[in-house]
N, C-alpha and C. Protein backbone atom coordinates (compact mmCIF):
# COMPACT_ATOMS: atom_id res chain seq x y z
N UNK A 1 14.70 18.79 5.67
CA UNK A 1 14.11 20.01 5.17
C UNK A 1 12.60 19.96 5.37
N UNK A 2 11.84 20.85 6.15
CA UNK A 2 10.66 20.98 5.76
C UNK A 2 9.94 21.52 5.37
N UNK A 3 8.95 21.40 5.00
CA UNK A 3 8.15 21.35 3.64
C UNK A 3 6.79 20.94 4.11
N UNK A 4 5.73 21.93 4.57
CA UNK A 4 4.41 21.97 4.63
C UNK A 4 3.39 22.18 3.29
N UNK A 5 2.81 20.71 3.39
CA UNK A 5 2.27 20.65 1.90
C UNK A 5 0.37 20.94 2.17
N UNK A 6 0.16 20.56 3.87
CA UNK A 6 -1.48 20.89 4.45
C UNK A 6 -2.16 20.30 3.01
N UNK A 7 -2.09 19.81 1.97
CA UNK A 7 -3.30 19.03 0.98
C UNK A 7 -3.20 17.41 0.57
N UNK A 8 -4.09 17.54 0.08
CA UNK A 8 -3.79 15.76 -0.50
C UNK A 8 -3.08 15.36 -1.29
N UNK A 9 -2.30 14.38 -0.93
CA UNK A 9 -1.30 14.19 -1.74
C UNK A 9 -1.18 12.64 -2.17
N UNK A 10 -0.43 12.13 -3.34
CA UNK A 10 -0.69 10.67 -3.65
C UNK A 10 -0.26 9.40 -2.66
N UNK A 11 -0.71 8.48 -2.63
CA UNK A 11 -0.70 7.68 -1.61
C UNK A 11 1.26 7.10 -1.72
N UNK A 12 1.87 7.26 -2.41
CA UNK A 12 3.46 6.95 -2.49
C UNK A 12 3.80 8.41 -1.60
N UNK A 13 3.54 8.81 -1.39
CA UNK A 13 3.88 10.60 -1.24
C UNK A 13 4.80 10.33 0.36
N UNK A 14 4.12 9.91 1.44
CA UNK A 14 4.73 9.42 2.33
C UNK A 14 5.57 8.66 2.32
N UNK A 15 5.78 7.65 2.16
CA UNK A 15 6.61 6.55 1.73
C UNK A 15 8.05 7.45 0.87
N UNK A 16 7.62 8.24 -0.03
CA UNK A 16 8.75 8.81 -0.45
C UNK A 16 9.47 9.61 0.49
N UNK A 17 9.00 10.53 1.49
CA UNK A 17 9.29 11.30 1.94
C UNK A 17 10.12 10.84 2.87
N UNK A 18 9.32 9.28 3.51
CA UNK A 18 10.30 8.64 4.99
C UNK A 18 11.86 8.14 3.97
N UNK A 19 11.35 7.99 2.76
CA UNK A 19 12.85 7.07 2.45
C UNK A 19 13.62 8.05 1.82
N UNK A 20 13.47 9.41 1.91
CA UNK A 20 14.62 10.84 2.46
C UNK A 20 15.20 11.03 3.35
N UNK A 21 14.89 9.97 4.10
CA UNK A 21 15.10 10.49 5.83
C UNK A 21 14.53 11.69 6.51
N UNK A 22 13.22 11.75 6.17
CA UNK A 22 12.40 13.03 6.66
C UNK A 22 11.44 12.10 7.59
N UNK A 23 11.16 12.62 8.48
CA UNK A 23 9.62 12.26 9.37
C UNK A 23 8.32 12.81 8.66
N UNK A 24 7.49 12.85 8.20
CA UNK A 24 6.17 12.99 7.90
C UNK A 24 5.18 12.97 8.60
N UNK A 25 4.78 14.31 8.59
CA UNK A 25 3.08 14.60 9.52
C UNK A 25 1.94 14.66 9.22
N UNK A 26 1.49 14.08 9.42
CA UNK A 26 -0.27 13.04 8.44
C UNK A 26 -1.11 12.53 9.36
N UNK A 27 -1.80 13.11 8.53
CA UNK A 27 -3.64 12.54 8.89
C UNK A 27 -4.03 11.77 8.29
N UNK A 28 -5.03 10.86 8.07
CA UNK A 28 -5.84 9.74 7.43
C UNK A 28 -7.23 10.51 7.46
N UNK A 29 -7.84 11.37 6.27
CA UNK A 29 -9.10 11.76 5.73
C UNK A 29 -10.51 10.99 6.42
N UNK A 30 -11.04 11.30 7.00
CA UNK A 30 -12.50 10.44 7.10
C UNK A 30 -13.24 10.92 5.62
N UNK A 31 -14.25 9.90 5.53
CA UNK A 31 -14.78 10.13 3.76
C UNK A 31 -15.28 11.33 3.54
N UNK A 32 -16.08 12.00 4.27
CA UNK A 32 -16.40 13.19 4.23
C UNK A 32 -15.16 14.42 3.91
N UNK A 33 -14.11 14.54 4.40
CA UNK A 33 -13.14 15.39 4.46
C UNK A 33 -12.01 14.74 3.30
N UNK A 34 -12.19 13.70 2.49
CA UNK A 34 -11.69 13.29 1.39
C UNK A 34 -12.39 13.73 0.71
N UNK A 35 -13.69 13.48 0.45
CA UNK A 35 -14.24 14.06 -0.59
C UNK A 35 -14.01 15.80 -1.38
N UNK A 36 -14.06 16.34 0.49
CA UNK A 36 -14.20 17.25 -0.09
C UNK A 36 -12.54 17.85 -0.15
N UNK A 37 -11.59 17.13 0.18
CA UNK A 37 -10.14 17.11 -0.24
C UNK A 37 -9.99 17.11 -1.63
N UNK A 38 -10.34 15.73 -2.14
CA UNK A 38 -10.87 15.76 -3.46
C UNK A 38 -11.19 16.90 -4.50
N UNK A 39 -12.34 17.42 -4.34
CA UNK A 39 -12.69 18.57 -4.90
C UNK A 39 -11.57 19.33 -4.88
N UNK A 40 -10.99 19.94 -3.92
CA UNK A 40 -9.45 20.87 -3.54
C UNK A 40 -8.97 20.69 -4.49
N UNK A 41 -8.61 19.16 -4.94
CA UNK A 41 -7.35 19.09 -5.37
C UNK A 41 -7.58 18.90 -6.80
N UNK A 42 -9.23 18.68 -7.81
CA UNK A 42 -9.58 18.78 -8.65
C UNK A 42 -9.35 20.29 -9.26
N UNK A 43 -9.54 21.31 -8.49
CA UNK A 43 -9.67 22.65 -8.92
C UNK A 43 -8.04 22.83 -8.81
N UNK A 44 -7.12 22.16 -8.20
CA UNK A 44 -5.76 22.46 -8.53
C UNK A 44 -4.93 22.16 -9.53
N UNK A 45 -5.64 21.39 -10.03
CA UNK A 45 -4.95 19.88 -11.25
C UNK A 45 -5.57 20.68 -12.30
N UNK A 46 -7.05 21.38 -12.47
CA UNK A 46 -7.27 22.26 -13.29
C UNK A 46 -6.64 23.83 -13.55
N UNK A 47 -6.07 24.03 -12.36
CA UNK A 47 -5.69 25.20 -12.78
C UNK A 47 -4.04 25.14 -12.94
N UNK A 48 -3.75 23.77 -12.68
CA UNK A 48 -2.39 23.59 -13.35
C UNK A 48 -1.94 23.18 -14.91
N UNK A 49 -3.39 22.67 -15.69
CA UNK A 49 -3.97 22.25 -16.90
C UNK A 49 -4.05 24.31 -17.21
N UNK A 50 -3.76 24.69 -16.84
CA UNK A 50 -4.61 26.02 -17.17
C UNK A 50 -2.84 27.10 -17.47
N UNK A 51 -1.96 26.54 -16.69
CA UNK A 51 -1.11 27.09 -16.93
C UNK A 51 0.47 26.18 -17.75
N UNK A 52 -0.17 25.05 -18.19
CA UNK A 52 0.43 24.09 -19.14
C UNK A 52 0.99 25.13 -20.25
N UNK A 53 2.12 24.75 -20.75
CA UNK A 53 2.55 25.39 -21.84
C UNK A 53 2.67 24.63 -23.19
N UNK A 54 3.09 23.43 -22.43
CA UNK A 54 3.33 22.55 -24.30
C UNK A 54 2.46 21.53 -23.57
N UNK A 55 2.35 20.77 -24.92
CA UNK A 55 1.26 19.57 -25.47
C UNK A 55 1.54 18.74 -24.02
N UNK A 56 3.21 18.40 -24.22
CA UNK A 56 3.30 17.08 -22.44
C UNK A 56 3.07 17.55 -21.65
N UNK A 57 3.38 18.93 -21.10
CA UNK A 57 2.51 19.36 -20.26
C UNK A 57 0.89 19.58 -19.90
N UNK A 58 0.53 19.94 -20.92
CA UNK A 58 -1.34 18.94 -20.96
C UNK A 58 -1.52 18.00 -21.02
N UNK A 59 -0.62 17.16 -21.17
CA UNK A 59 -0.97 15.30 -20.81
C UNK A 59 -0.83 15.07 -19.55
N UNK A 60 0.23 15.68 -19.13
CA UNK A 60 0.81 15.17 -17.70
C UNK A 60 -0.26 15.65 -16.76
N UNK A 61 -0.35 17.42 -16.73
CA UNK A 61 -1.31 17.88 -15.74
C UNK A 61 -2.93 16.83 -16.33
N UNK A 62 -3.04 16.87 -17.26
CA UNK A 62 -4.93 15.97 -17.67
C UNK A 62 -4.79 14.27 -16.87
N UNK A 63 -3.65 13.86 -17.10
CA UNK A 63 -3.39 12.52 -16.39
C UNK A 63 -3.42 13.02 -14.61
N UNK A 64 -2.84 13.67 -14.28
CA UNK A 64 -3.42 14.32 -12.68
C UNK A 64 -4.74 14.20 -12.44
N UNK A 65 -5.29 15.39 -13.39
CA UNK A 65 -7.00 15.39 -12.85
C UNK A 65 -7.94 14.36 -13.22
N UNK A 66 -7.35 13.00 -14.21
CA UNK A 66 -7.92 12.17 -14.35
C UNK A 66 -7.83 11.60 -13.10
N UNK A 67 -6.85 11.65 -12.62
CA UNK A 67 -6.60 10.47 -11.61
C UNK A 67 -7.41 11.17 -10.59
N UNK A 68 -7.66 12.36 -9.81
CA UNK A 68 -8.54 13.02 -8.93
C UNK A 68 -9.29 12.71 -9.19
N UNK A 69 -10.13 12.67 -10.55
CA UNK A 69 -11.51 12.91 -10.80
C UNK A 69 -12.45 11.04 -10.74
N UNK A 70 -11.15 10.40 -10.93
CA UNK A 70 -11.67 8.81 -10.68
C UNK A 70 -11.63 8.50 -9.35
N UNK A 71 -10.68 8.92 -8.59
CA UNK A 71 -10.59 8.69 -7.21
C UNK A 71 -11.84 9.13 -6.57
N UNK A 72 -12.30 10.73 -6.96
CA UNK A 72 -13.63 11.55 -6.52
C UNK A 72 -15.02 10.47 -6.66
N UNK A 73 -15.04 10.15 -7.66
CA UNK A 73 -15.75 9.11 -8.31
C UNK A 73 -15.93 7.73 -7.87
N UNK A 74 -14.91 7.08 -7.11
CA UNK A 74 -14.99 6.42 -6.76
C UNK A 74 -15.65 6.69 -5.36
N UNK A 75 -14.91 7.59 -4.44
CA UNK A 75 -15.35 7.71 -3.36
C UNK A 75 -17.03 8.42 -2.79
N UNK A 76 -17.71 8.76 -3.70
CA UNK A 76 -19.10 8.60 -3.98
C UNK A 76 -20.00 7.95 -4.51
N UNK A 77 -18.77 6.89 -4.58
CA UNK A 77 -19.82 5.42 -4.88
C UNK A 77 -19.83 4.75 -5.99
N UNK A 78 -18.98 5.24 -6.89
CA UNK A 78 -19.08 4.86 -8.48
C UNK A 78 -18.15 4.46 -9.04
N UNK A 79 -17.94 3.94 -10.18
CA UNK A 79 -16.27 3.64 -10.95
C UNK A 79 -16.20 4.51 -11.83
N UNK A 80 -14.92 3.45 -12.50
CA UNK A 80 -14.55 4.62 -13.68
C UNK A 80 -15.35 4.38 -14.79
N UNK A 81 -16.05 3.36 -14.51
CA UNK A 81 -16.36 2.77 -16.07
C UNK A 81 -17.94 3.33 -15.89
N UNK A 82 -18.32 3.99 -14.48
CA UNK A 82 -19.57 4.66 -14.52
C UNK A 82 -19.56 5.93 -15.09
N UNK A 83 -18.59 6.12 -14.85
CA UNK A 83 -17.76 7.93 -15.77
C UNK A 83 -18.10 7.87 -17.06
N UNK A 84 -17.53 6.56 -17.42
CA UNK A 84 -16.95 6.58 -19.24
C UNK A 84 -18.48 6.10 -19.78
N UNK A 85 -19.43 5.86 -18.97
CA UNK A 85 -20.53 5.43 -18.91
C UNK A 85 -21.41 6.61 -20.02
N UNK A 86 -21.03 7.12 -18.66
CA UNK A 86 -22.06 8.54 -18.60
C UNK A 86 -21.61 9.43 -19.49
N UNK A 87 -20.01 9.64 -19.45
CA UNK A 87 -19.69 10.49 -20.74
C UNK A 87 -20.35 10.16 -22.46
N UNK A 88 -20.45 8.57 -22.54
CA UNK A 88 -21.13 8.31 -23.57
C UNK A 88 -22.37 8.59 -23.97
N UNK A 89 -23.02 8.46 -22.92
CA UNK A 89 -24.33 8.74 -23.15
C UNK A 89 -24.72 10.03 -23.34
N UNK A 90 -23.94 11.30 -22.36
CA UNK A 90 -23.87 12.05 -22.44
C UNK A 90 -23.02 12.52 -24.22
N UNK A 91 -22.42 12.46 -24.84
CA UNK A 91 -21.83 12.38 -25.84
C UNK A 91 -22.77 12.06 -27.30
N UNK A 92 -23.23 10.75 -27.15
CA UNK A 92 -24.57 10.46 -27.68
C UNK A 92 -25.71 11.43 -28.15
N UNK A 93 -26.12 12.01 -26.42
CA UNK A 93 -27.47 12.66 -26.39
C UNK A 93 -26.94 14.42 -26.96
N UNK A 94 -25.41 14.94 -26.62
CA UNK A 94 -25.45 16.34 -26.82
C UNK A 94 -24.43 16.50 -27.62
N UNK A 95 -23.67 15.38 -27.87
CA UNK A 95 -22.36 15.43 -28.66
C UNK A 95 -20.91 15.90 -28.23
N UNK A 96 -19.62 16.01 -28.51
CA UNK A 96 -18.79 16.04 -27.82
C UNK A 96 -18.17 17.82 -28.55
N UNK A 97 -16.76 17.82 -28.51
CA UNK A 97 -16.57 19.20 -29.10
C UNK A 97 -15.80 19.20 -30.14
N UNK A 98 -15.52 18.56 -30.56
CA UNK A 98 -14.46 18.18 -32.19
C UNK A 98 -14.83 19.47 -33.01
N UNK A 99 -16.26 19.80 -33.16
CA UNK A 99 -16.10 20.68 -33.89
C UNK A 99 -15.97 22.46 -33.78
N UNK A 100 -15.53 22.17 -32.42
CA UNK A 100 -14.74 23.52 -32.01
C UNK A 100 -15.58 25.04 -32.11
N UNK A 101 -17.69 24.32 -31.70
CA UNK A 101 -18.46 25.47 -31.65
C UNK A 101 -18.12 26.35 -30.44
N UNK A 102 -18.29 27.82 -30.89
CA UNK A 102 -18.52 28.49 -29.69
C UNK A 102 -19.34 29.61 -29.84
């Protein structure tokens, strides 16, 4: 059966597909065109967070865009623990949203 997916997809994604007995048609990203794959697939993971209905479904889609958003992160040079870094500090200096201003 095929099935044109043209975006980024998780690195098992192939591997699953050959052990269907499907052939798979793929490219390997240069960093530039990951990155900005990346991004793609950040604004997809959000707008699938966007149409979540119950609670596991906002875990599951937020565990997605975590995983984009560390991968993104990584591939501009940084970790995760530069993230959780910055969120603190950031958190620190402006505070977080617990208290549900708007």
């Amino acid at each position: 059966m095929e099935q044109i997916m043209n975006k980024l997809v998780r690195d098992k994604i192939i591997d699953i597909i050959i052990n269907n007995g499907d052939i798979p048609t793929y490219h390997v990203l240069n960093d530039k065109e990951y990155i900005e794959a990346l991004k793609v697939k950040l604004n997809e993971e959000y707008q699938e967070i966007l149409k979540a209905k119950t609670k596991e479904e906002v875990l599951e889609e937020s565990s997605d865009l975590f995983e984009v958003l560390c991968a993104l992160i990584k591939a501009v040079g940084y970790q995760e623990e530069d993230l959780i870094k910055m969120r603190t500090l950031k958190r620190e200096k402006r505070g977080g949203f617990e208290k549900k201003f708007i």
